[in-house]
N, C-alpha and C. Protein backbone atom coordinates (compact mmCIF):
# COMPACT_ATOMS: atom_id res chain seq x y z
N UNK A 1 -17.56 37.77 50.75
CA UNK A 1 -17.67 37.88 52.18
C UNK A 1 -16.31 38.14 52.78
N UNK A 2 -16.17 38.99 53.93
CA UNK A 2 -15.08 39.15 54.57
C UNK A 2 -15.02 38.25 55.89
N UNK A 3 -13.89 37.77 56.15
CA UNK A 3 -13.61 37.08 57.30
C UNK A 3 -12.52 37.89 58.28
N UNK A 4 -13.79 38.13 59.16
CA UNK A 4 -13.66 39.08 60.22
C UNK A 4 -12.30 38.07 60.95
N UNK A 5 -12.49 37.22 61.81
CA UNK A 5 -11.80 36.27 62.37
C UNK A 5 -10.64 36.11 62.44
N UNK A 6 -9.95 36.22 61.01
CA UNK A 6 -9.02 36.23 60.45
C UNK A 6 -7.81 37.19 60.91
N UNK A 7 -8.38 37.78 61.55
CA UNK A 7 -7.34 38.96 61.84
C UNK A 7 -7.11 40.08 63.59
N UNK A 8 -7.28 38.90 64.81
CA UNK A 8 -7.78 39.27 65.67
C UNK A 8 -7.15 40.52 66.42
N UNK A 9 -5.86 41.08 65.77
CA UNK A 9 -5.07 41.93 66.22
C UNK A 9 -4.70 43.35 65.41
N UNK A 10 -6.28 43.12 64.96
CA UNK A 10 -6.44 44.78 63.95
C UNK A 10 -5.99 45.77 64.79
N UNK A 11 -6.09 46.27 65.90
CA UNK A 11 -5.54 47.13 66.51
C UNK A 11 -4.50 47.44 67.12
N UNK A 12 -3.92 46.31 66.99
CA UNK A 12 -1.94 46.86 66.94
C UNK A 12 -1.75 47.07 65.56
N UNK A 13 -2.25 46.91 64.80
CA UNK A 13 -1.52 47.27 63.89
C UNK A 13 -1.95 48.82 63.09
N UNK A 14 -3.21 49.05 64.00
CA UNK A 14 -3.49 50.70 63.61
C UNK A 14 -2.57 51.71 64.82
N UNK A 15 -2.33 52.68 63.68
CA UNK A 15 -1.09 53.52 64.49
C UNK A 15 -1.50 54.57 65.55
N UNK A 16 -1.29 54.54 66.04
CA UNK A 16 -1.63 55.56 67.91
C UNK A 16 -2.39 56.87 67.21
N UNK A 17 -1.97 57.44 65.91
CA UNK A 17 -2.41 58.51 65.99
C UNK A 17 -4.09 58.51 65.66
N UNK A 18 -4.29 57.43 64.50
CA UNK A 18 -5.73 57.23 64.05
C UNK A 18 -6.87 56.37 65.03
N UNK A 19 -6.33 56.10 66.22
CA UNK A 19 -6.97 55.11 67.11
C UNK A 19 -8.10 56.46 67.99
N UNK A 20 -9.10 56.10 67.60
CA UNK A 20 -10.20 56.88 68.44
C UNK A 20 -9.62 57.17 69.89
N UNK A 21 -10.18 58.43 70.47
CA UNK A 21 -9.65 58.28 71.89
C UNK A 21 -10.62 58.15 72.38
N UNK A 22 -10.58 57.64 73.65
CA UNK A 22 -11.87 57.30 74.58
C UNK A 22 -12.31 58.79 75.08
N UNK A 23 -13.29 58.89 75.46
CA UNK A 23 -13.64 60.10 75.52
C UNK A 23 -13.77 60.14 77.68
N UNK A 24 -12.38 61.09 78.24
CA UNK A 24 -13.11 60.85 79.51
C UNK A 24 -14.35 61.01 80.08
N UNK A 25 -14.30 60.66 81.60
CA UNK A 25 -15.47 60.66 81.87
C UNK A 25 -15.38 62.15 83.02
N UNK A 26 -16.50 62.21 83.71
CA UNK A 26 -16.91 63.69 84.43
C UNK A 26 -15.84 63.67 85.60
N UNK A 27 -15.45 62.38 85.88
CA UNK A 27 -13.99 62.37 87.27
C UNK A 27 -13.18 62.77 86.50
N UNK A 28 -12.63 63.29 85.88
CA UNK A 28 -11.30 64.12 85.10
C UNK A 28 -11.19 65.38 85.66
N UNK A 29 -12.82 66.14 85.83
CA UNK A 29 -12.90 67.36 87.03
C UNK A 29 -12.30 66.96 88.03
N UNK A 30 -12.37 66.08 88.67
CA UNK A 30 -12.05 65.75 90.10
C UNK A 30 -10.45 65.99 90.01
N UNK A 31 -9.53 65.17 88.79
CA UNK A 31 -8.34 65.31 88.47
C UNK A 31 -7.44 67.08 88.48
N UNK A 32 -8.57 67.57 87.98
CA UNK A 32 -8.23 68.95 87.07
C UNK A 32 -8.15 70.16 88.35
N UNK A 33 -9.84 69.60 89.25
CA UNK A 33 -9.43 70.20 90.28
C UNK A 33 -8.26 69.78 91.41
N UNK A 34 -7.86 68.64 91.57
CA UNK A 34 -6.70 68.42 92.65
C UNK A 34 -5.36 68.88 92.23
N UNK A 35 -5.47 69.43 90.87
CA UNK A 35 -4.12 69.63 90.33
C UNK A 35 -4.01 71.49 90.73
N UNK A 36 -5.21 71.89 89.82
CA UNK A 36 -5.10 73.37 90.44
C UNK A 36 -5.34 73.52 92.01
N UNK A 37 -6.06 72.35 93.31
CA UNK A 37 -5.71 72.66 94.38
C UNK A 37 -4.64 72.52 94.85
N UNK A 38 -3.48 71.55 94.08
CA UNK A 38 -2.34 71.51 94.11
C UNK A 38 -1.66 72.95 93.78
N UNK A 39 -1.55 73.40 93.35
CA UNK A 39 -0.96 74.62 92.84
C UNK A 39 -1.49 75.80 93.99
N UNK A 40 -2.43 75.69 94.26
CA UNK A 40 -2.81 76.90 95.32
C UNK A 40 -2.44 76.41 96.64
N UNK A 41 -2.61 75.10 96.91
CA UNK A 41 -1.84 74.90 98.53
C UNK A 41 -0.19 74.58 98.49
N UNK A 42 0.36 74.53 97.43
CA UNK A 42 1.86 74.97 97.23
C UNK A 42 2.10 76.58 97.10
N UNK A 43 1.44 77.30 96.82
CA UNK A 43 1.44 78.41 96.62
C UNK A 43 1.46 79.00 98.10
N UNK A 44 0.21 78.92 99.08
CA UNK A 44 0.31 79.11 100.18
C UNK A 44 0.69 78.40 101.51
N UNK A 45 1.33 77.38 100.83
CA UNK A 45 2.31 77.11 101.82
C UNK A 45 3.94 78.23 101.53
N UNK A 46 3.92 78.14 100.05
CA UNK A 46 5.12 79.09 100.19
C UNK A 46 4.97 80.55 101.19
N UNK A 47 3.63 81.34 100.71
CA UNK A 47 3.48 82.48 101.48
C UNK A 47 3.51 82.16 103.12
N UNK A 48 3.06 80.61 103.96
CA UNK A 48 3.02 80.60 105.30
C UNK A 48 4.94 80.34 105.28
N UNK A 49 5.36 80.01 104.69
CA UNK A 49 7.19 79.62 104.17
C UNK A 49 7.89 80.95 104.53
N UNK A 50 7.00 82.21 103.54
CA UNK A 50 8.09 83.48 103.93
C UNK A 50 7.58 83.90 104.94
N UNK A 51 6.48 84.20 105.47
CA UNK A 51 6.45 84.43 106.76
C UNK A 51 6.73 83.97 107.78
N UNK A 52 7.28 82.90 107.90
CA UNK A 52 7.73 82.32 108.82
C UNK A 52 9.49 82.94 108.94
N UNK A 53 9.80 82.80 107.47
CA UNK A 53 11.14 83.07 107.17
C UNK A 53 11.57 84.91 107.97
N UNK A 54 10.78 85.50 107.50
CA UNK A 54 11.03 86.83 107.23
C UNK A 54 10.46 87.53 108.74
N UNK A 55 9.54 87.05 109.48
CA UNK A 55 8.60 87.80 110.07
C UNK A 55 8.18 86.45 111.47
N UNK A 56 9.22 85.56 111.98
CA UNK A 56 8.99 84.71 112.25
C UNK A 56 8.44 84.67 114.44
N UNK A 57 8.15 86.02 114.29
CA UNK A 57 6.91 86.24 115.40
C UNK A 57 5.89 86.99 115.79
N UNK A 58 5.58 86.11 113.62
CA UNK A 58 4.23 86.66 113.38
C UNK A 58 3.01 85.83 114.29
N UNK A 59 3.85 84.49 113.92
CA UNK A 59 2.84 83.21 114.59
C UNK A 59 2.64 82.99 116.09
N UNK A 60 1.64 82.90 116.48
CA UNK A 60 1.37 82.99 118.34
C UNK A 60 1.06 81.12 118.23
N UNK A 61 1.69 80.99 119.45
CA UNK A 61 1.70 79.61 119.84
C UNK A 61 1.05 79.34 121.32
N UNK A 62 0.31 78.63 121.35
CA UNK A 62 -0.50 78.13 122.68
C UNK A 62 0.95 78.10 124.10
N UNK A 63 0.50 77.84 125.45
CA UNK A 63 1.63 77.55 126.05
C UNK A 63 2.11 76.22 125.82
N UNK A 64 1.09 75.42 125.35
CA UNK A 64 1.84 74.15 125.14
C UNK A 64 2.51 73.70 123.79
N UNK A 65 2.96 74.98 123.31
CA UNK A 65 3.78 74.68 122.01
C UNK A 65 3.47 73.95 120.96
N UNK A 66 4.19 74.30 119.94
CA UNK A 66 3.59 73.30 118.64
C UNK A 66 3.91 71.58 118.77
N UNK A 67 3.43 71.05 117.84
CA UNK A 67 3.15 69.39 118.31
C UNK A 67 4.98 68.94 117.89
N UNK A 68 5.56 70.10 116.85
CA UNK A 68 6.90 69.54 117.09
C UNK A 68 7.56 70.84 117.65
N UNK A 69 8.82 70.88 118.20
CA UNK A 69 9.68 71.75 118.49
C UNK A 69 10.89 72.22 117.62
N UNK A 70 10.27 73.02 116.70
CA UNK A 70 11.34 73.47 116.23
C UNK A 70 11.42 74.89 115.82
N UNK A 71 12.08 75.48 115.62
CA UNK A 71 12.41 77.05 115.63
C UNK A 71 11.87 77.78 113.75
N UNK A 72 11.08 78.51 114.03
CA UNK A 72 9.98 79.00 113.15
C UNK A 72 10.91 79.06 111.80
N UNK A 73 11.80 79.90 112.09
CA UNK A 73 12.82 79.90 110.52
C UNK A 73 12.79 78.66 110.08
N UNK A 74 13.51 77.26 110.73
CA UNK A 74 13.74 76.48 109.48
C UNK A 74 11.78 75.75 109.12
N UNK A 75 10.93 75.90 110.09
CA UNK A 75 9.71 75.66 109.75
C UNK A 75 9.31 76.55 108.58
N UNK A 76 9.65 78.00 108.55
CA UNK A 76 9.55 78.69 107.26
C UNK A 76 10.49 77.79 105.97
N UNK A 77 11.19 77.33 106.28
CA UNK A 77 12.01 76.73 105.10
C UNK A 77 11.07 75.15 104.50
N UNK A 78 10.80 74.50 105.67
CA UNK A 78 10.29 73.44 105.61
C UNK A 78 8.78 73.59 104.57
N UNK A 79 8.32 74.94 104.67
CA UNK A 79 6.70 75.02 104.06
C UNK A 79 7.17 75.82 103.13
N UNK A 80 8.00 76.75 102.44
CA UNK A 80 8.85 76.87 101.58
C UNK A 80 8.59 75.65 100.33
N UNK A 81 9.80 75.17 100.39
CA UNK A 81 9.87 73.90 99.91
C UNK A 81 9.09 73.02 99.45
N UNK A 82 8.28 72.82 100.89
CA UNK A 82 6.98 71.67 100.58
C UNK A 82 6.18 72.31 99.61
N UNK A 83 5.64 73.79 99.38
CA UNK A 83 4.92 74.70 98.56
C UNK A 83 5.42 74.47 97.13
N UNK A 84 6.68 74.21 97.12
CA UNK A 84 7.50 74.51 95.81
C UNK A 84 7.30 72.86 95.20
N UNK A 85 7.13 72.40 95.98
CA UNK A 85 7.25 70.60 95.45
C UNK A 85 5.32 70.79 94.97
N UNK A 86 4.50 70.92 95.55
CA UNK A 86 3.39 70.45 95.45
C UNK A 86 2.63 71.42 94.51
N UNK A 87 2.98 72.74 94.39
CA UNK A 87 2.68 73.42 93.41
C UNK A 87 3.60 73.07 91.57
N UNK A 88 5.03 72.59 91.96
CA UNK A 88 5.26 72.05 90.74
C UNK A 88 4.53 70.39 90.33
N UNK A 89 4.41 69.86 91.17
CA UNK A 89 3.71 68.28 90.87
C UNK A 89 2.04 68.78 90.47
N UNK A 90 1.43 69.93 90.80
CA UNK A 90 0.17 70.18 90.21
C UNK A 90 0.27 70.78 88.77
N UNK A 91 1.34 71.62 88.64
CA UNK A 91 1.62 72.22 87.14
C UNK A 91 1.81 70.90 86.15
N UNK A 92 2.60 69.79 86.54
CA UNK A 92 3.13 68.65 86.05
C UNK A 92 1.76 67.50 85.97
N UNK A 93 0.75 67.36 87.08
CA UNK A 93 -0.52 66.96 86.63
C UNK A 93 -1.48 67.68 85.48
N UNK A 94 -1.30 68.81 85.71
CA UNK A 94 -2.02 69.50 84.58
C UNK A 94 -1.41 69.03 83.28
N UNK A 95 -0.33 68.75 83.10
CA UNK A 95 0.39 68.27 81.45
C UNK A 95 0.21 67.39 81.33
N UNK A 96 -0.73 66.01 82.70
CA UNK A 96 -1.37 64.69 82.14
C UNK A 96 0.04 64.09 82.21
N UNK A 97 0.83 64.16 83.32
CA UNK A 97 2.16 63.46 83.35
C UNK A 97 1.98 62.66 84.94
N UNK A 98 1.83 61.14 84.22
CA UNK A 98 1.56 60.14 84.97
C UNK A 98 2.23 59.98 86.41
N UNK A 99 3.57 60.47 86.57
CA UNK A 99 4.88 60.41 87.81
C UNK A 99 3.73 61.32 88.23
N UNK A 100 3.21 62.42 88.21
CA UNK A 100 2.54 63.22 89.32
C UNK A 100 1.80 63.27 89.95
N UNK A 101 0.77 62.37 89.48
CA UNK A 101 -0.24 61.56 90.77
C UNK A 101 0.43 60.57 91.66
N UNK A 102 1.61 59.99 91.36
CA UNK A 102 2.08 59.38 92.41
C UNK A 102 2.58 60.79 93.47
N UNK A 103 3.71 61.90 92.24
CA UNK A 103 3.88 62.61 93.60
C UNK A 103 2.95 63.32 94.17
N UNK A 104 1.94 64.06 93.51
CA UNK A 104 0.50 65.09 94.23
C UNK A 104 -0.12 63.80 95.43
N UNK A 105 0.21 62.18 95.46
CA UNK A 105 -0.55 61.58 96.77
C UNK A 105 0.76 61.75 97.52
N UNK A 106 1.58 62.01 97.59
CA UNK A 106 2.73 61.76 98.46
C UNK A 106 3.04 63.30 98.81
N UNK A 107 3.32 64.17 98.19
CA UNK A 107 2.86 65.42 98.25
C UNK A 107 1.81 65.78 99.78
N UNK A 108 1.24 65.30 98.51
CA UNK A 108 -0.59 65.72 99.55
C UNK A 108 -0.19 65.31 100.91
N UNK A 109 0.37 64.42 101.36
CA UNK A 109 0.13 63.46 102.62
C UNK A 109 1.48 64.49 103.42
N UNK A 110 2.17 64.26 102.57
CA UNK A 110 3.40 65.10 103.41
C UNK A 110 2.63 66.48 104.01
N UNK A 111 2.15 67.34 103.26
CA UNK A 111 1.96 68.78 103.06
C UNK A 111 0.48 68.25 104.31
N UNK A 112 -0.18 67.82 104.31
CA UNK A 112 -1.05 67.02 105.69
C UNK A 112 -0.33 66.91 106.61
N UNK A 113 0.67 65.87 106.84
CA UNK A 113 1.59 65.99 107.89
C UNK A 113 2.13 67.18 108.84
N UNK A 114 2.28 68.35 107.95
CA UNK A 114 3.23 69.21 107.92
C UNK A 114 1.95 70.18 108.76
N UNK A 115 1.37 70.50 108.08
CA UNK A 115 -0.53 70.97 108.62
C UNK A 115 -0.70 70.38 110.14
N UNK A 116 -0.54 69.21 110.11
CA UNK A 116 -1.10 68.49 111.50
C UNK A 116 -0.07 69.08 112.43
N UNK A 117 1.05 68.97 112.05
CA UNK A 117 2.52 69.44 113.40
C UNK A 117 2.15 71.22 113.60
N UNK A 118 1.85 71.96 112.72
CA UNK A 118 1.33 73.19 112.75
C UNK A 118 0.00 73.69 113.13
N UNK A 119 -0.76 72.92 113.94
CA UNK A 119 -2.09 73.28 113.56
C UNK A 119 -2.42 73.88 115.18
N UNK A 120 -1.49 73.81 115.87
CA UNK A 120 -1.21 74.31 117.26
C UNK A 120 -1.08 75.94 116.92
N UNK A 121 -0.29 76.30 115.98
CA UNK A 121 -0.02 77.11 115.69
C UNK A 121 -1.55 78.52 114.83
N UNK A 122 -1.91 77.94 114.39
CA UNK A 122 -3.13 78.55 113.07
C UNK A 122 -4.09 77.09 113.23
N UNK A 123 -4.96 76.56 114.03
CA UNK A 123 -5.51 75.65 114.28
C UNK A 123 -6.66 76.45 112.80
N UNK A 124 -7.39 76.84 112.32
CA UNK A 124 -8.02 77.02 111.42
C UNK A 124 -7.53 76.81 110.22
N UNK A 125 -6.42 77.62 109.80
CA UNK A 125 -5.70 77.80 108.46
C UNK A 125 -5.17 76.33 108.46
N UNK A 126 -4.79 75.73 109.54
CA UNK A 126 -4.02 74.38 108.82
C UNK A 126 -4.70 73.15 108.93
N UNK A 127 -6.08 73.21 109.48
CA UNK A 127 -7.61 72.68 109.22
C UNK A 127 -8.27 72.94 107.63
N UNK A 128 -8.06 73.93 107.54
CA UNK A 128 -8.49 73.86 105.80
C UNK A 128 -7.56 73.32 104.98
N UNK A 129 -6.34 73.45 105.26
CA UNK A 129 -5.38 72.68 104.37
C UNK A 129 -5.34 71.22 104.50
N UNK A 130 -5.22 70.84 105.53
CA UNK A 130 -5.82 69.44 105.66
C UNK A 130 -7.06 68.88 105.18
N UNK A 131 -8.09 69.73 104.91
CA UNK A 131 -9.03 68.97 104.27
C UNK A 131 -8.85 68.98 103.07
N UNK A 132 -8.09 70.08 102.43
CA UNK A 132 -8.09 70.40 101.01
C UNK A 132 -7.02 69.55 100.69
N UNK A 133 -6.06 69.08 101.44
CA UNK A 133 -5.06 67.58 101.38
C UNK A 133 -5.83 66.84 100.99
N UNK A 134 -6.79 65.94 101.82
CA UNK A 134 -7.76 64.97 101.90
C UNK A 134 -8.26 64.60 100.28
N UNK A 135 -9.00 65.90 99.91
CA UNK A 135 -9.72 66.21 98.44
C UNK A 135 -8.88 65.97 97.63
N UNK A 136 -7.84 66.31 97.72
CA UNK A 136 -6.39 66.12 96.88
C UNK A 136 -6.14 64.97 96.30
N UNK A 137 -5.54 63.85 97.33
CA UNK A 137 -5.59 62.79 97.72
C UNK A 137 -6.80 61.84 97.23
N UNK A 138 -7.77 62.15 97.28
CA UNK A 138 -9.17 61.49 97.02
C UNK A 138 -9.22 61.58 95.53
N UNK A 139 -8.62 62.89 94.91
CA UNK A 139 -9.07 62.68 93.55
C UNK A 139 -8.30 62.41 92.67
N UNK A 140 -6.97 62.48 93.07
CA UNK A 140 -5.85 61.36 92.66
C UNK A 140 -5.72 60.02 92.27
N UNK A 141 -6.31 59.73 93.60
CA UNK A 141 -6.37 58.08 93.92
C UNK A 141 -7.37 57.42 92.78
N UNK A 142 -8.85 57.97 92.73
CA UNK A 142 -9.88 57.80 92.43
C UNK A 142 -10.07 57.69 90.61
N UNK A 143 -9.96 58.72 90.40
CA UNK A 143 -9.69 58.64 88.69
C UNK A 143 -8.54 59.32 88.41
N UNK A 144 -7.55 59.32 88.66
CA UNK A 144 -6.67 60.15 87.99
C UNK A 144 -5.88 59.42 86.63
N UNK A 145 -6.29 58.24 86.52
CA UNK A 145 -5.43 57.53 85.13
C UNK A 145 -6.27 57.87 84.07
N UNK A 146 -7.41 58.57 84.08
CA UNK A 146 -8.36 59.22 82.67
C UNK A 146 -7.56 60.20 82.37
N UNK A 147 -6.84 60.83 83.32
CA UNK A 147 -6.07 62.44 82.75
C UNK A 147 -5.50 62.22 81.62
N UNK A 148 -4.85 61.45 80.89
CA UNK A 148 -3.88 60.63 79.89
C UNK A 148 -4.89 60.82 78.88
N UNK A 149 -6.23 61.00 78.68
CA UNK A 149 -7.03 60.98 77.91
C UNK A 149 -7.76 62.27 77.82
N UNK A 150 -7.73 63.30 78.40
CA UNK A 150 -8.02 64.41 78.38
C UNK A 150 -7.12 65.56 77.60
């Protein structure tokens, strides 16, 4: 007879590589998609970035101006940037690298922020980005520690 009992810490002592992996579950989509919506709303924030930069009265503004005041160039720089951060933190979720769901929610919220002060500006275009923030955010929060297992 074997005495099971005897040995309650069989699994530290089996090595990482032979240890079954858990198999995720169907929220890993949810992961997979916030990462590639990460990558496409960094992407077009860069394109609202050069147009702002390059072409900066492309954008028509109500008379009561955008919710902040500031001069379209460095706002082209500002969505620039933010594009470049949130499209690399989605490339970096896709490799199942744990730091990037912290940054894709902080990301997300900023790149929301940034949407809300602009939305005077493209009240539609920065309405979809805000929701597609939201989704972002939601599927981050929600399951994103299965990615590690995918």
């Amino acid at each position: 007879m074997t005495d099971m009992g005897s040995s309650p810490n069989v699994a530290a002592r089996v090595p990482a590589q032979s240890r079954p992996r858990r198999e995720p579950t169907g929220w890993v989509g949810w992961v997979v998609f916030a990462a590639v919506m990460m990558i496409i709303v960094g992407v077009l924030h860069a394109i609202e970035g050069f147009v702002a930069i390059f072409k900066d009265t492309y954008y028509l503004v109500s008379k009561s101006g955008l919710v902040f005041s500031l001069d379209y160039t460095a706002w082209g720089w500002i969505h620039l940037i933010a594009g470049a951060l949130v499209a690399g933190a989605g490339v970096a979720l896709l490799r199942g690298q744990t730091w990037a769901r912290v940054v894709g929610v902080i990301v997300a919220l900023l790149s929301l922020l940034a949407n809300f002060t602009f939305i005077s500006a493209y009240p539609v275009w920065s309405t979809i980005l805000i929701v597609i923030d939201i989704l972002i955010v939601y599927a981050l929060t929600v399951h994103g520690r299965e990615m590690k297992d995918f």
